[in-house]
Protein backbone atom coordinates (compact mmCIF):
# COMPACT_ATOMS: atom_id res chain seq x y z
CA UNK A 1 1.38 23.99 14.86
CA UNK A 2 1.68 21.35 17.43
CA UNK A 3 -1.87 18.90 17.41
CA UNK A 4 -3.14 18.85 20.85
CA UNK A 5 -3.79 15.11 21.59
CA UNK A 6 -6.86 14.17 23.23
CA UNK A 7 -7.73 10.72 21.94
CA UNK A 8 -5.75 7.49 21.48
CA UNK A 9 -5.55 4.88 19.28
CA UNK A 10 -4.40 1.08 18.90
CA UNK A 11 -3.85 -0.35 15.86
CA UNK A 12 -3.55 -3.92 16.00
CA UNK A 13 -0.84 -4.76 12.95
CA UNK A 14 -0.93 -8.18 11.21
CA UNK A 15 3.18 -7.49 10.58
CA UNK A 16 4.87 -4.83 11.80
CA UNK A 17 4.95 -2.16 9.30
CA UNK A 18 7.63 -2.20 6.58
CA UNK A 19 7.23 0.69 3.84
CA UNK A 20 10.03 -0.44 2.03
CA UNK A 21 9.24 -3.35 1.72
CA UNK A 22 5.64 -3.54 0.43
CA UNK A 23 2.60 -1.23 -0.86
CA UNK A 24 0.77 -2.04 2.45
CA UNK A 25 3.67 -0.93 4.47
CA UNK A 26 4.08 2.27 3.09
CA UNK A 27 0.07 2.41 3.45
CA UNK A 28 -0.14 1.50 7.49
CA UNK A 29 2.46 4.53 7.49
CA UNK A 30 0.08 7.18 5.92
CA UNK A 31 -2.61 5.94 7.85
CA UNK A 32 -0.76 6.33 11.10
CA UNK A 33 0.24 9.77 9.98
CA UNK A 34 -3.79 10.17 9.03
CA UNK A 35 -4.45 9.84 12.91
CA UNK A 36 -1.70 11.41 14.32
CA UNK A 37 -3.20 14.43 12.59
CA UNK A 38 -6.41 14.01 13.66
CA UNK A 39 -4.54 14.34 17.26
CA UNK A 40 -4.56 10.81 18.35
CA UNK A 41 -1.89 9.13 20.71
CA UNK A 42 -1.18 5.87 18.48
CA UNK A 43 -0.02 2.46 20.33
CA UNK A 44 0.85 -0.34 17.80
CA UNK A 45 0.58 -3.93 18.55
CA UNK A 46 1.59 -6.85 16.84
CA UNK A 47 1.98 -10.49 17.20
CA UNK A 48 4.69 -11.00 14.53
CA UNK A 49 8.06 -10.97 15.06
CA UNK A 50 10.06 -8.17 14.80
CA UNK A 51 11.98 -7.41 11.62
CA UNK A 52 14.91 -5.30 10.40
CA UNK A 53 13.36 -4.14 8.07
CA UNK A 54 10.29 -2.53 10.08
CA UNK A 55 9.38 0.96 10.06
CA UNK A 56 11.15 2.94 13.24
CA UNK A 57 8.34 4.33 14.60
CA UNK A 58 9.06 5.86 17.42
CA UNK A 59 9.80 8.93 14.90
CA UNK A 60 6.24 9.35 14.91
CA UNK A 61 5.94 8.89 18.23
CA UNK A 62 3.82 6.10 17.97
CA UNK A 63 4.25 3.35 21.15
CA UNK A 64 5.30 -0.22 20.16
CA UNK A 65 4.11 -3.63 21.98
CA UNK A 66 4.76 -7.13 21.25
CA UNK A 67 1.25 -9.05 21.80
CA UNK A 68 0.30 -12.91 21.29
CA UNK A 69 -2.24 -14.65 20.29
CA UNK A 70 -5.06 -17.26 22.05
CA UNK A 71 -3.12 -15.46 25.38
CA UNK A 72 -4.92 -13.97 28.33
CA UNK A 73 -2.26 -10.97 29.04
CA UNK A 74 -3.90 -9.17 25.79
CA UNK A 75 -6.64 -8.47 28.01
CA UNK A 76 -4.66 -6.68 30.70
CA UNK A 77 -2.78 -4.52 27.99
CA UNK A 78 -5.91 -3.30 26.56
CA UNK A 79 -7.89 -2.58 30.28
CA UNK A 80 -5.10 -0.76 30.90
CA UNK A 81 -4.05 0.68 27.64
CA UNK A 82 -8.16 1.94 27.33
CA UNK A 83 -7.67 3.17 23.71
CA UNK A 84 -10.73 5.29 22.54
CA UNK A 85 -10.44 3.68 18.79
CA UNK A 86 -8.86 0.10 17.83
CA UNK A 87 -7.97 -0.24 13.84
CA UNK A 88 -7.10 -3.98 12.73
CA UNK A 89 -4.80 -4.42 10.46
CA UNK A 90 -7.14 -6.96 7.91
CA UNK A 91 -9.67 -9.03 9.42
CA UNK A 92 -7.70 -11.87 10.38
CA UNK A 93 -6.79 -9.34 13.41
CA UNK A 94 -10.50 -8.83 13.70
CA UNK A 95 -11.35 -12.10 14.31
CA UNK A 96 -8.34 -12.60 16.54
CA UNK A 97 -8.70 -10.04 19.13
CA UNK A 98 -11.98 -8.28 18.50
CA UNK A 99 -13.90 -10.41 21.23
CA UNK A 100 -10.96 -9.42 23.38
CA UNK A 101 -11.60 -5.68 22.58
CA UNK A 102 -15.69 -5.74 22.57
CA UNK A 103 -15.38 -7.40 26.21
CA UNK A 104 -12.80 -4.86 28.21
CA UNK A 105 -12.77 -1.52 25.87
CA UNK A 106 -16.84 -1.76 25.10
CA UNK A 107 -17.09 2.04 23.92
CA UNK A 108 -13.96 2.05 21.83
CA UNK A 109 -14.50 2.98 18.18
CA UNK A 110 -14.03 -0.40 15.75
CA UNK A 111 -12.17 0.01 12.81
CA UNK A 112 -11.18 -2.36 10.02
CA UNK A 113 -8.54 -1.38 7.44
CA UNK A 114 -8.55 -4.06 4.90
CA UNK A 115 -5.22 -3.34 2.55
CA UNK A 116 -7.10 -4.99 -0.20
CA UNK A 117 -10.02 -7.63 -0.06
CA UNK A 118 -8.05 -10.96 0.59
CA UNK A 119 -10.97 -12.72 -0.41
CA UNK A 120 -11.05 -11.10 -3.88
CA UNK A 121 -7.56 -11.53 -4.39
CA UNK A 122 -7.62 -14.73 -3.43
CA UNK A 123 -10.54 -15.88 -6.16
CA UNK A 124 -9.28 -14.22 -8.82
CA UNK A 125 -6.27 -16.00 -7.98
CA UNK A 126 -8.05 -19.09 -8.07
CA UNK A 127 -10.07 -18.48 -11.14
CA UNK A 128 -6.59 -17.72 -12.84
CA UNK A 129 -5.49 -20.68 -11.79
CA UNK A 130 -8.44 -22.60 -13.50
CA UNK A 131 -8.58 -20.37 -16.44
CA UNK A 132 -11.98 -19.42 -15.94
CA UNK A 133 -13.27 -16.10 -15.54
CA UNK A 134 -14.88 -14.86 -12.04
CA UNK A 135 -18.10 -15.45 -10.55
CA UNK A 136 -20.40 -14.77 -8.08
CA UNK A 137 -19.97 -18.26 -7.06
CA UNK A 138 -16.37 -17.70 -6.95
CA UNK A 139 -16.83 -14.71 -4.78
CA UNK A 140 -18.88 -16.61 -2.19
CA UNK A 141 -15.83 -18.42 -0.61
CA UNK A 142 -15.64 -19.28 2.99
CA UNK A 143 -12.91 -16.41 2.86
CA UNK A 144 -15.12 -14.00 2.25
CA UNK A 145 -17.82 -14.80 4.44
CA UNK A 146 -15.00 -14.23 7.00
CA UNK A 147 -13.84 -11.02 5.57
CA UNK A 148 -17.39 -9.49 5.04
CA UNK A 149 -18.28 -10.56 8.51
CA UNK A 150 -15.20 -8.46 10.42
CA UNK A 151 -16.55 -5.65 7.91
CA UNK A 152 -20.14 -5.88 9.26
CA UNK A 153 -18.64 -6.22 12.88
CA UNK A 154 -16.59 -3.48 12.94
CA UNK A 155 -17.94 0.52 13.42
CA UNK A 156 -16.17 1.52 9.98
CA UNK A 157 -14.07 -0.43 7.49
CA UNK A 158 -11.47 1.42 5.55
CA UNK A 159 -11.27 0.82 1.91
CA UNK A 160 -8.15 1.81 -0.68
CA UNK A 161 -10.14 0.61 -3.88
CA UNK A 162 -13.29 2.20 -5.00
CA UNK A 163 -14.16 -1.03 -7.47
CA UNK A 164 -13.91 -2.68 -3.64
CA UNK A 165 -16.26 -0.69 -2.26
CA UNK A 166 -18.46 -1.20 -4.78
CA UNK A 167 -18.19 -4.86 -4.74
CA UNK A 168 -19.19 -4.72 -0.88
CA UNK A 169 -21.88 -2.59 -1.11
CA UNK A 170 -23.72 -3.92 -4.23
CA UNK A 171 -22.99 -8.15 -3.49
CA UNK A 172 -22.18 -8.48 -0.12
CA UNK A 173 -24.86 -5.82 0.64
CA UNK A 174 -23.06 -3.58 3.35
CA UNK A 175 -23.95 -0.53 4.15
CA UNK A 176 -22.08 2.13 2.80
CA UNK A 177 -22.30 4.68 6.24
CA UNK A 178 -19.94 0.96 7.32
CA UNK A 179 -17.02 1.86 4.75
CA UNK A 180 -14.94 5.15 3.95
CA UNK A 181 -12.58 5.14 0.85
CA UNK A 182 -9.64 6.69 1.60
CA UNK A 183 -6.79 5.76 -1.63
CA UNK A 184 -3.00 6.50 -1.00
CA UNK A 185 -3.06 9.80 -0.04
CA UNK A 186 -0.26 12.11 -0.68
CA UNK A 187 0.65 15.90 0.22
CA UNK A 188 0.84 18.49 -2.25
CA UNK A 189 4.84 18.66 -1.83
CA UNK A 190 4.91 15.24 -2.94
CA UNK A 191 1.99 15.86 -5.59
CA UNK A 192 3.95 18.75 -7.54
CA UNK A 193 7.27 16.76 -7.48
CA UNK A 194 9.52 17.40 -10.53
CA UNK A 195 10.05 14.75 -12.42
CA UNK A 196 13.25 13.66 -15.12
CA UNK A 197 12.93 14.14 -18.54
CA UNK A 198 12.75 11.16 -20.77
CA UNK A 199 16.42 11.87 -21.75
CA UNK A 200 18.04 11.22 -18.56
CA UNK A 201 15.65 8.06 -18.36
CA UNK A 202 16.50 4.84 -19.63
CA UNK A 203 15.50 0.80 -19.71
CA UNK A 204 12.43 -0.49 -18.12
CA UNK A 205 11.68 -1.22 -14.40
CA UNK A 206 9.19 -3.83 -12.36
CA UNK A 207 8.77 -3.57 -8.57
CA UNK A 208 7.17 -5.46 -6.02
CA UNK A 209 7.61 -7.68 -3.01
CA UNK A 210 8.61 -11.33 -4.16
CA UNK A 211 6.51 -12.69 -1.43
CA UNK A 212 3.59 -11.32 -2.77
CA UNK A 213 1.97 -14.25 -5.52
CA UNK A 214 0.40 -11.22 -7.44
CA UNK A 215 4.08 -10.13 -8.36
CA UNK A 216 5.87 -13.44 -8.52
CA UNK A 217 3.52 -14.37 -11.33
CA UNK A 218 4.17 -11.06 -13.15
CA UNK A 219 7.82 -11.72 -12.62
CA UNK A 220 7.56 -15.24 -14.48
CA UNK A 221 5.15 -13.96 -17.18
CA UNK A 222 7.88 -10.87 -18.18
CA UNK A 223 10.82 -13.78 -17.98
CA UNK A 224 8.91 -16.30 -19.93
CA UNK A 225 6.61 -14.90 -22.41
CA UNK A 226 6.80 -10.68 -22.43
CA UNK A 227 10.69 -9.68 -22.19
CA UNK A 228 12.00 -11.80 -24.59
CA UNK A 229 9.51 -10.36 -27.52
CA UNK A 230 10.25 -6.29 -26.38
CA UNK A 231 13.94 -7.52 -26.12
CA UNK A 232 13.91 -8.63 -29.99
CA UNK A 233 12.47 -5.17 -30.99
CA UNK A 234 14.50 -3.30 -28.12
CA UNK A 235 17.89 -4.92 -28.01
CA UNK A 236 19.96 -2.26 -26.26
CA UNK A 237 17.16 -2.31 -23.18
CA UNK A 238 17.22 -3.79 -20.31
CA UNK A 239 14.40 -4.42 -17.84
CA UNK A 240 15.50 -3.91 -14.13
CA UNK A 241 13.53 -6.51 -11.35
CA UNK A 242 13.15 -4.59 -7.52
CA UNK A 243 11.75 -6.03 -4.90
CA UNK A 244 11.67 -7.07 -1.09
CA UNK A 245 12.71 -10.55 0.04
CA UNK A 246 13.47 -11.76 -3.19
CA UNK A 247 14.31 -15.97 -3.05
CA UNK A 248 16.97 -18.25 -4.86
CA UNK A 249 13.98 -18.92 -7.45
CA UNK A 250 14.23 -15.38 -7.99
CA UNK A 251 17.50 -14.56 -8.36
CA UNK A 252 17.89 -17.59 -10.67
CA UNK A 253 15.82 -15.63 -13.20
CA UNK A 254 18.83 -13.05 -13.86
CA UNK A 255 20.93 -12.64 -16.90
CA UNK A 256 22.75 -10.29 -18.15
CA UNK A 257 22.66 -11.57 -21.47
CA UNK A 258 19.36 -10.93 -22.22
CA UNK A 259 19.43 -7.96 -19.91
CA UNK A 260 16.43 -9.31 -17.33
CA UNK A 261 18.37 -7.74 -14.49
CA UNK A 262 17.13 -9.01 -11.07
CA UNK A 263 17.63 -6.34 -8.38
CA UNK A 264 16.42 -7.25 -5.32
CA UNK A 265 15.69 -5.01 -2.59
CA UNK A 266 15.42 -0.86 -3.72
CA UNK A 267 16.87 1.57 -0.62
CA UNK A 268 14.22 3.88 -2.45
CA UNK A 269 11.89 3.03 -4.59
CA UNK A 270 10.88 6.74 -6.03
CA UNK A 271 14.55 7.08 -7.62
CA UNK A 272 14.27 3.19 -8.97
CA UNK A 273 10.83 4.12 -10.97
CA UNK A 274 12.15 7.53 -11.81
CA UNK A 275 14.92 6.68 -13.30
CA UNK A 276 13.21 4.25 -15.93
CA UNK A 277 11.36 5.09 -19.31
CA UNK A 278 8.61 2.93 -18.39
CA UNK A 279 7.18 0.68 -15.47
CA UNK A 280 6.28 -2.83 -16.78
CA UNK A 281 2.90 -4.58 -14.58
CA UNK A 282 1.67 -7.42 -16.33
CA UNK A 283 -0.62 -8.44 -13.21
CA UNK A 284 -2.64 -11.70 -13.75
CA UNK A 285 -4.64 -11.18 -10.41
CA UNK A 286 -4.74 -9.31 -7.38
CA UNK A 287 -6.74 -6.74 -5.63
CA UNK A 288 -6.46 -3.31 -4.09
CA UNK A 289 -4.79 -0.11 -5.75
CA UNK A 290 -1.06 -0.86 -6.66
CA UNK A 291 1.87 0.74 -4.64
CA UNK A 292 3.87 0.22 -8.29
CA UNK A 293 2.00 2.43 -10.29
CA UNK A 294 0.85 5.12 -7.76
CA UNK A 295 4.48 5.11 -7.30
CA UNK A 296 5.26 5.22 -11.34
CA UNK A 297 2.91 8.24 -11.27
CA UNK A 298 4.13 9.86 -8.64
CA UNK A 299 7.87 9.83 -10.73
CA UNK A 300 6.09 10.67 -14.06
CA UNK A 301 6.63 7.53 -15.59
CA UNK A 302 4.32 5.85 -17.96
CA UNK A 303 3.22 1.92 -17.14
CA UNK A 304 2.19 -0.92 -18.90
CA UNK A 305 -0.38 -2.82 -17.29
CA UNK A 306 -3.74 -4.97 -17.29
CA UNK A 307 -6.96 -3.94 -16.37
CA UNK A 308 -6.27 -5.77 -13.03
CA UNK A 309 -3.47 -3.39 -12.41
CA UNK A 310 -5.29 -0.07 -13.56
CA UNK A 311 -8.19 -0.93 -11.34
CA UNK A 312 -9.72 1.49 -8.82
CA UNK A 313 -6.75 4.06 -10.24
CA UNK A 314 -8.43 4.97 -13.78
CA UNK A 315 -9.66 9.02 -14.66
CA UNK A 316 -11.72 10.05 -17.55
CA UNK A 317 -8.24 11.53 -18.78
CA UNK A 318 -7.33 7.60 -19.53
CA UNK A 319 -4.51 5.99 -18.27
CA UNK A 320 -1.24 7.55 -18.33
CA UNK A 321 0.67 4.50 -20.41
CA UNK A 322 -0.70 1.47 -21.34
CA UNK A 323 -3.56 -0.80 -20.23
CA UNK A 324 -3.13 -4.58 -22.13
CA UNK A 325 -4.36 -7.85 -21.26
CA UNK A 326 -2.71 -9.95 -24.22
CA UNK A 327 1.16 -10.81 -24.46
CA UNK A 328 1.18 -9.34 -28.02
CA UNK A 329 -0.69 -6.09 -27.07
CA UNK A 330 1.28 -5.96 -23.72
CA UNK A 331 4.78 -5.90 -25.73
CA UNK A 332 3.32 -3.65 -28.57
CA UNK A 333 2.30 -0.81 -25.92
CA UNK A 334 5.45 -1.09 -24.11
CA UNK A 335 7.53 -0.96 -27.39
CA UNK A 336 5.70 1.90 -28.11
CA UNK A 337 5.42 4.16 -25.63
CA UNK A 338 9.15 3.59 -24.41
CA UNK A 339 10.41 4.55 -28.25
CA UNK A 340 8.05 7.18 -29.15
CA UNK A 341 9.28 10.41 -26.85
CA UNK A 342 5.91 12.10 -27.84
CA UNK A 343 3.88 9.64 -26.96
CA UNK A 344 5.94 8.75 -23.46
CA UNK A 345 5.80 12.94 -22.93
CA UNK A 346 1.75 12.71 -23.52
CA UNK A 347 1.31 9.69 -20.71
CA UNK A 348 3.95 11.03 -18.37
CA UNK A 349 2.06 14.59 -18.19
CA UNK A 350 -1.01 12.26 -17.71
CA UNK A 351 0.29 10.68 -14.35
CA UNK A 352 1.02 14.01 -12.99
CA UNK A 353 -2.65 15.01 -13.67
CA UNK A 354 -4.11 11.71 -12.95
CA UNK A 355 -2.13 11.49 -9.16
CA UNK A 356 -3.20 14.86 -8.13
CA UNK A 357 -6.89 13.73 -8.82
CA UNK A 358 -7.09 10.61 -7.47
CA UNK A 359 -4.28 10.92 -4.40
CA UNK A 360 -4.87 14.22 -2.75
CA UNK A 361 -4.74 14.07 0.91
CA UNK A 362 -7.39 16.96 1.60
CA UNK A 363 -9.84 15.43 -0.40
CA UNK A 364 -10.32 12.03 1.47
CA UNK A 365 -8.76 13.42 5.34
CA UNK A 366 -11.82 15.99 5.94
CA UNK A 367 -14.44 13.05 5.31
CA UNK A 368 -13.11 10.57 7.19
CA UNK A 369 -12.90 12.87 10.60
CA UNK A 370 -16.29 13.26 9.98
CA UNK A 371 -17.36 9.76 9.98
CA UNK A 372 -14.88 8.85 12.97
CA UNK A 373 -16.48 11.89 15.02
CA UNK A 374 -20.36 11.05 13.85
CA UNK A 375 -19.73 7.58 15.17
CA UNK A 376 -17.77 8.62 18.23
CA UNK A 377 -20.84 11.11 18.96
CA UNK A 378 -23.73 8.89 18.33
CA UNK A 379 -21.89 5.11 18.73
CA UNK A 380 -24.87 3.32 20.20
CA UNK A 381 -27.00 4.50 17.63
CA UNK A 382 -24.71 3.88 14.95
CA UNK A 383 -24.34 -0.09 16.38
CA UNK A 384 -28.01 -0.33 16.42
CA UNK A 385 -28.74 0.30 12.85
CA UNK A 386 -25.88 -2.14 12.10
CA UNK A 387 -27.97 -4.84 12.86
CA UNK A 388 -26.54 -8.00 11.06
CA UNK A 389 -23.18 -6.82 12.74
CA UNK A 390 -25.09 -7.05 16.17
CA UNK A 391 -25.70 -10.52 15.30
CA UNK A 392 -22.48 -11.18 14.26
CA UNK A 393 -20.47 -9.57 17.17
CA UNK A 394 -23.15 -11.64 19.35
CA UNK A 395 -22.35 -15.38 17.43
CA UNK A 396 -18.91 -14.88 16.07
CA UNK A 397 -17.15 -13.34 19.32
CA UNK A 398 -18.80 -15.61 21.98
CA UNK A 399 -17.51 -18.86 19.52
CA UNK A 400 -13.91 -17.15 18.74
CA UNK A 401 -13.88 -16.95 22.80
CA UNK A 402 -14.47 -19.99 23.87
CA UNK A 403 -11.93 -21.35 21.43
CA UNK A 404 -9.03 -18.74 22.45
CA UNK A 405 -9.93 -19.68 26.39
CA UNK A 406 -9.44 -23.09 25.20
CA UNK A 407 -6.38 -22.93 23.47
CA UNK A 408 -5.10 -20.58 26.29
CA UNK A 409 -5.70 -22.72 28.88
CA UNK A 410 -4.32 -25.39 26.76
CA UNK A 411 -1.36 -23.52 26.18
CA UNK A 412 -0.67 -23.02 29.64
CA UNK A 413 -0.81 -26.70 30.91
């Protein structure tokens, strides 16, 4: 059935989206497809450069236009683009062009999708980096006050963790009629997959975009501290490393010898996971759900993780695999669970369950056209209650302004 398209959307993209590439590729993808079933006309802008690796999407029909930043022709774009919603991609987008917006498309709907919380990630990776553990001091950074303040700016702020939306509503204190969760959301083809048997599985896999300091300190903790102690116990495994853009540092890590394979880039990262016993994610930090293991459950394949990793993805059922924190219980689950066929058949049936309860697309699409068509319906009112977001959208966008005219004008000369 053909959606009739009355409304349009822009989506303001802090990269241009690249699903095979990274978890919040793959997500900007579902959430155009989201819209486009909610019969919107979707325009994406970016200011990055372009990249071979992006997402083609004029199969979804969606519009593509190069924008910049701190430059005045945004503003004739969006007069005469008129889009009845905007979505920024993270709030760095928000603060960019959200003046820009508020001034020349006034009654367009404001949404924020954050990917993860940057500012979360970003003190957890700090207190790793200390060694201390995190605290509401640590959460207070000057990064968050920036990320909290797009939230309470914008009409609705999509969230893909529920810990996150926890986090905001109980110490940042934002409302939650401000947020909709909406995790990676998956149709039921996709959900009821068939998945290998453990006998036409073998060695262990880790995935994830090199660029990404969550995963490059996995990477180093399997190479230096984890691998070599399942290795002794397993010798005839090998652990295969995917992942996009990986660098010379990278690469360096391989050898064959002690079967730490470094991959690089996977054309498809379904068939990588699949065809492993079991996903290794040792994650130190980070935020968000994890592309990784919604993809190892998707496949049927048991992971080994922390509780960083499991976060916002956990069912009463447990977790199908392993959830460790220390290098010796990290190594004893994975041992485990990859040797045992019982035990890998108990957590593999577990993923199956657990995806089809926490990533079905029915369950999170209905809600969120409700919230998008109570604000459309009643936006005036729904700005007025939001009142620490009228003083922010006040402040914030008159200063961000004056310093893009400036640097504009600047720019010009």
């Amino acid at each position: 059935m053909k959606i009739k398209v009355t409304k349009s959307l822009l989506i303001i993209g802090w990269v241009w989206p690249e699903p095979n590439s990274s978890a919040a590729g793959s997500r900007m993808v579902q959430l155009i497809h989201l819209f486009k079933q909610q019969g919107y006309q979707v325009t994406f802008a970016s200011p990055a450069q372009r990249t071979q690796h992006m997402y083609d999407l004029s199969e979804l029909d969606v519009a593509c236009q190069d924008i910049a930043l701190n430059c005045d022709s945004f503003d004739e774009f969006v007069k005469e683009l008129q889009p009845s919603a905007v979505m920024y991609d993270r709030y760095m987008m928000e603060e960019q062009f959200g003046w820009r917006v508020a001034k020349h498309c006034p009654d367009a709907v404001r949404i924020l999708d954050t990917e993860d919380l940057q500012s979360l990630r970003n003190a957890r990776h700090q207190a790793y980096k200390k060694e201390g553990n995190l605290n509401n001091v640590d959460l207070n950074t000057e990064l968050a006050v920036r990320e909290v303040a797009a939230i309470f700016r914008c009409d609705l702020t999509i969230m893909i963790s529920p810990y996150e939306v926890e986090l905001l509503t109980n110490h940042y204190q934002v409302p939650e009629y401000l947020l909709s969760y909406i995790p990676f959301v998956y149709d039921e083809e996709l959900l009821n997959r068939e998945t290998r048997p453990y006998q036409e599985r073998q060695h262990f896999v880790s995935i994830g975009n090199f660029r990404h300091a969550p995963n490059w300190d996995s990477v180093l903790w399997l190479k230096q501290q984890i691998w070599p102690k399942i290795r002794k116990q397993l010798p005839e495994a090998e652990l295969h490393i995917y992942g996009a853009y990986p660098p010379k540092k990278a690469t360096d890590l391989h050898c064959d010898k002690t079967g730490f394979l470094v991959k690089g880039w996977a054309d498809d990262a379904l068939d990588v996971v699949e065809s492993a016993k079991v996903l290794l994610a040792p994650l130190r930090f980070g935020a968000g759900i994890k592309g990784k293991l919604a993809d190892a459950m998707l496949c049927g394949t048991p992971s080994v993780t922390t509780a960083i990793g499991a976060e916002g993805m956990t069912t009463e059922g447990g977790w199908p695999g392993i959830v460790a924190e220390s290098v010796e219980d990290i190594v004893e689950g994975a041992v485990s669970v990859y040797a045992d066929q019982n035990q890998w058949q108990d957590a593999s049936d577990l993923a199956v369950t657990t995806r089809k309860l926490l990533f079905s697309e029915a369950d999170y699409v209905q809600t969120f056209n409700q919230q998008i068509t109570e604000i459309e319906g009643n936006l005036e009112q729904h700005r007025n209650q939001n009142f620490v977001g009228l003083m922010l959208n006040h402040h914030s966008h008159r200063s961000s302004q004056f310093m893009s005219q400036w640097i504009a004008a600047k720019n010009k000369k």
